[in-house]
Protein backbone atom coordinates (compact mmCIF):
# COMPACT_ATOMS: atom_id res chain seq x y z
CA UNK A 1 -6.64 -5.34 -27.15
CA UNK A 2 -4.90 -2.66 -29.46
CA UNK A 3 -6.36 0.60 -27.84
CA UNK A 4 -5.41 4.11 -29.05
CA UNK A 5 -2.38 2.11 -31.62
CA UNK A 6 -2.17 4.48 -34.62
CA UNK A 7 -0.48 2.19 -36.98
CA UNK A 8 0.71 -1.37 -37.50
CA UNK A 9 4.53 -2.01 -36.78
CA UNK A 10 4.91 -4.52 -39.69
CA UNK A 11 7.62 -6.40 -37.59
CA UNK A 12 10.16 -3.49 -38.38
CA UNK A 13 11.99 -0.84 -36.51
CA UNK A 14 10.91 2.71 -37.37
CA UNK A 15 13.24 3.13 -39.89
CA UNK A 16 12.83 0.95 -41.46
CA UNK A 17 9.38 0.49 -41.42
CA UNK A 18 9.04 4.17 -42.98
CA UNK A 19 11.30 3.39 -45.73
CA UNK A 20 9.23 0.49 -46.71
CA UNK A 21 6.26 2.33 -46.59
CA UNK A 22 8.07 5.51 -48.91
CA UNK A 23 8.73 2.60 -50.96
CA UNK A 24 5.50 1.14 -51.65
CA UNK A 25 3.84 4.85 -51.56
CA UNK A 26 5.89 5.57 -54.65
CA UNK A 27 5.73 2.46 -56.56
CA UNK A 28 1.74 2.80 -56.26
CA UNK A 29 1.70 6.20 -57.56
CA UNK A 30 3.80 5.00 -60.60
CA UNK A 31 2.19 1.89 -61.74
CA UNK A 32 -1.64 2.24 -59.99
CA UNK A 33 -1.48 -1.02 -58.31
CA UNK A 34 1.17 -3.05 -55.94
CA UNK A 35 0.62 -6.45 -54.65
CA UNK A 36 1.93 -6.75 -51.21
CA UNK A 37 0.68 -8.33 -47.79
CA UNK A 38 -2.70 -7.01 -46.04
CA UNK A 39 -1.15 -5.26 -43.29
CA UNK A 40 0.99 -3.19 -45.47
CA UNK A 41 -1.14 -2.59 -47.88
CA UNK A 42 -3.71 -1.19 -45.31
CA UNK A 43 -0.78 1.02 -44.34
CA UNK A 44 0.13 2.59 -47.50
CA UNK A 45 -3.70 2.66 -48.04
CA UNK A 46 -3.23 5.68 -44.82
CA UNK A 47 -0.30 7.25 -46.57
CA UNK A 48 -1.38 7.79 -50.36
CA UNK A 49 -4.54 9.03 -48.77
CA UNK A 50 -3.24 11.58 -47.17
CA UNK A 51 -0.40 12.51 -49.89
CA UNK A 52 -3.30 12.87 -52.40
CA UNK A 53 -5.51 14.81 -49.89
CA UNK A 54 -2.42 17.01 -49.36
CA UNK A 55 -1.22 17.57 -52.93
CA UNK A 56 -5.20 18.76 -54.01
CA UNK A 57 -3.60 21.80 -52.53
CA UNK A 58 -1.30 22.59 -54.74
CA UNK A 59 1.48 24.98 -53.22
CA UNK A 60 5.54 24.86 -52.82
CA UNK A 61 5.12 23.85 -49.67
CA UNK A 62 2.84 20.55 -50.30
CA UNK A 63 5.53 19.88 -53.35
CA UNK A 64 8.42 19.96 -51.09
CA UNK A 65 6.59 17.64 -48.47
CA UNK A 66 6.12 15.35 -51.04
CA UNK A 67 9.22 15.37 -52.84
CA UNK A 68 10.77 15.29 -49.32
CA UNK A 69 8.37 11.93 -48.54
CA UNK A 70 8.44 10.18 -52.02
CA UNK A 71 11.59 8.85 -53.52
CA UNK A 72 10.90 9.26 -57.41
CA UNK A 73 10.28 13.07 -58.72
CA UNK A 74 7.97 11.43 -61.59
CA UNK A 75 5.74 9.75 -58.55
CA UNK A 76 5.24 13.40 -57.47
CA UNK A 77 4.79 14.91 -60.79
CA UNK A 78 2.09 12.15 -61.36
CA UNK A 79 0.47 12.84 -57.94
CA UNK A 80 -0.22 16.65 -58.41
CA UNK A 81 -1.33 15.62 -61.63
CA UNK A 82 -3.77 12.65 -60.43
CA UNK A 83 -4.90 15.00 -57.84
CA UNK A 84 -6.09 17.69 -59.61
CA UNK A 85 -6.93 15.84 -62.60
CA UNK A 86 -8.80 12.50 -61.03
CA UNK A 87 -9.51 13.62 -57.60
CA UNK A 88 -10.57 17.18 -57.57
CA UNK A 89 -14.18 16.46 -57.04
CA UNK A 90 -13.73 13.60 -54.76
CA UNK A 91 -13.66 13.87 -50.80
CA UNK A 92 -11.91 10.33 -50.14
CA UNK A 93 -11.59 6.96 -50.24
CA UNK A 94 -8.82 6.99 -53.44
CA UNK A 95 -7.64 3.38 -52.78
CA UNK A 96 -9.08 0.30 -52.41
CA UNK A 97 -7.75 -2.97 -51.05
CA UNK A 98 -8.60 -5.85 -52.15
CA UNK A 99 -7.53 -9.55 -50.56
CA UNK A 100 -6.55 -12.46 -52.34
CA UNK A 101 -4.97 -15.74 -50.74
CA UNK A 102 -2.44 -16.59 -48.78
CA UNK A 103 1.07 -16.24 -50.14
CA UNK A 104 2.41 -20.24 -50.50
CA UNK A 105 6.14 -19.70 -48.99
CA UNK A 106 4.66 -18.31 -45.56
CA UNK A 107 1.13 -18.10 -45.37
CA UNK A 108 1.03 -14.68 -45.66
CA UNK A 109 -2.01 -12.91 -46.21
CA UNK A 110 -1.84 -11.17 -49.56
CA UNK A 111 -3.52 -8.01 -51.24
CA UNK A 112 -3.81 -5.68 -54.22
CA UNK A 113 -3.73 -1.86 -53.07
CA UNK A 114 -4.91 0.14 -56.67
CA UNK A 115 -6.14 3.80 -56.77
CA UNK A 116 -9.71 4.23 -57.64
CA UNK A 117 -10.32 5.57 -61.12
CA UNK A 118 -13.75 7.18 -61.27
């Protein structure tokens, strides 16, 4: 049973699996939609959410926690501007996660993390 477990360890040390996750974070925000596994995807799903919540406050401090989190300064640029542009009027759910097949190499279950648009 996975009681009280916060977040998925993604078969990575801590490290590494928050540099993965900064990764993926910043890629969405650039291009709108990553294809990755299910469990990571539901992951990063967590993150942006709460980046975007965060940056709908728009302040030096939320900029520097972002440009402290994210890797690319245009990724940050385009989330203040998604935020209060897109998502001003919206309460939550900005990404959705939607499951395809298995990958063939390893069987891994596969998915396509996008922001919402509407």
């Amino acid at each position: 049973m996975n009681h009280q477990i916060k977040q998925r360890k993604l078969g990575m040390y801590s490290g590494y699996r928050r540099s993965v996750l900064r990764n993926l974070s910043t890629s969405l925000l650039l291009y709108g939609k990553i294809k990755t596994t299910e469990a990571r995807a539901k992951e990063v799903s967590k993150v942006v959410e709460k980046l975007i919540t965060m940056a709908k406050d728009d302040n030096l401090n939320t900029r520097k926690r972002a440009y402290s989190f994210l890797f690319k300064k245009e990724a940050v640029q385009k989330l203040f501007e998604m935020a209060k542009n897109d998502y001003s009027e919206r309460k939550g759910g900005y990404t959705r996660v939607l499951k395809l097949s298995q990958r063939r190499g390893d069987g891994a279950k596969t998915a396509v993390l996008e922001l919402v648009k509407e």
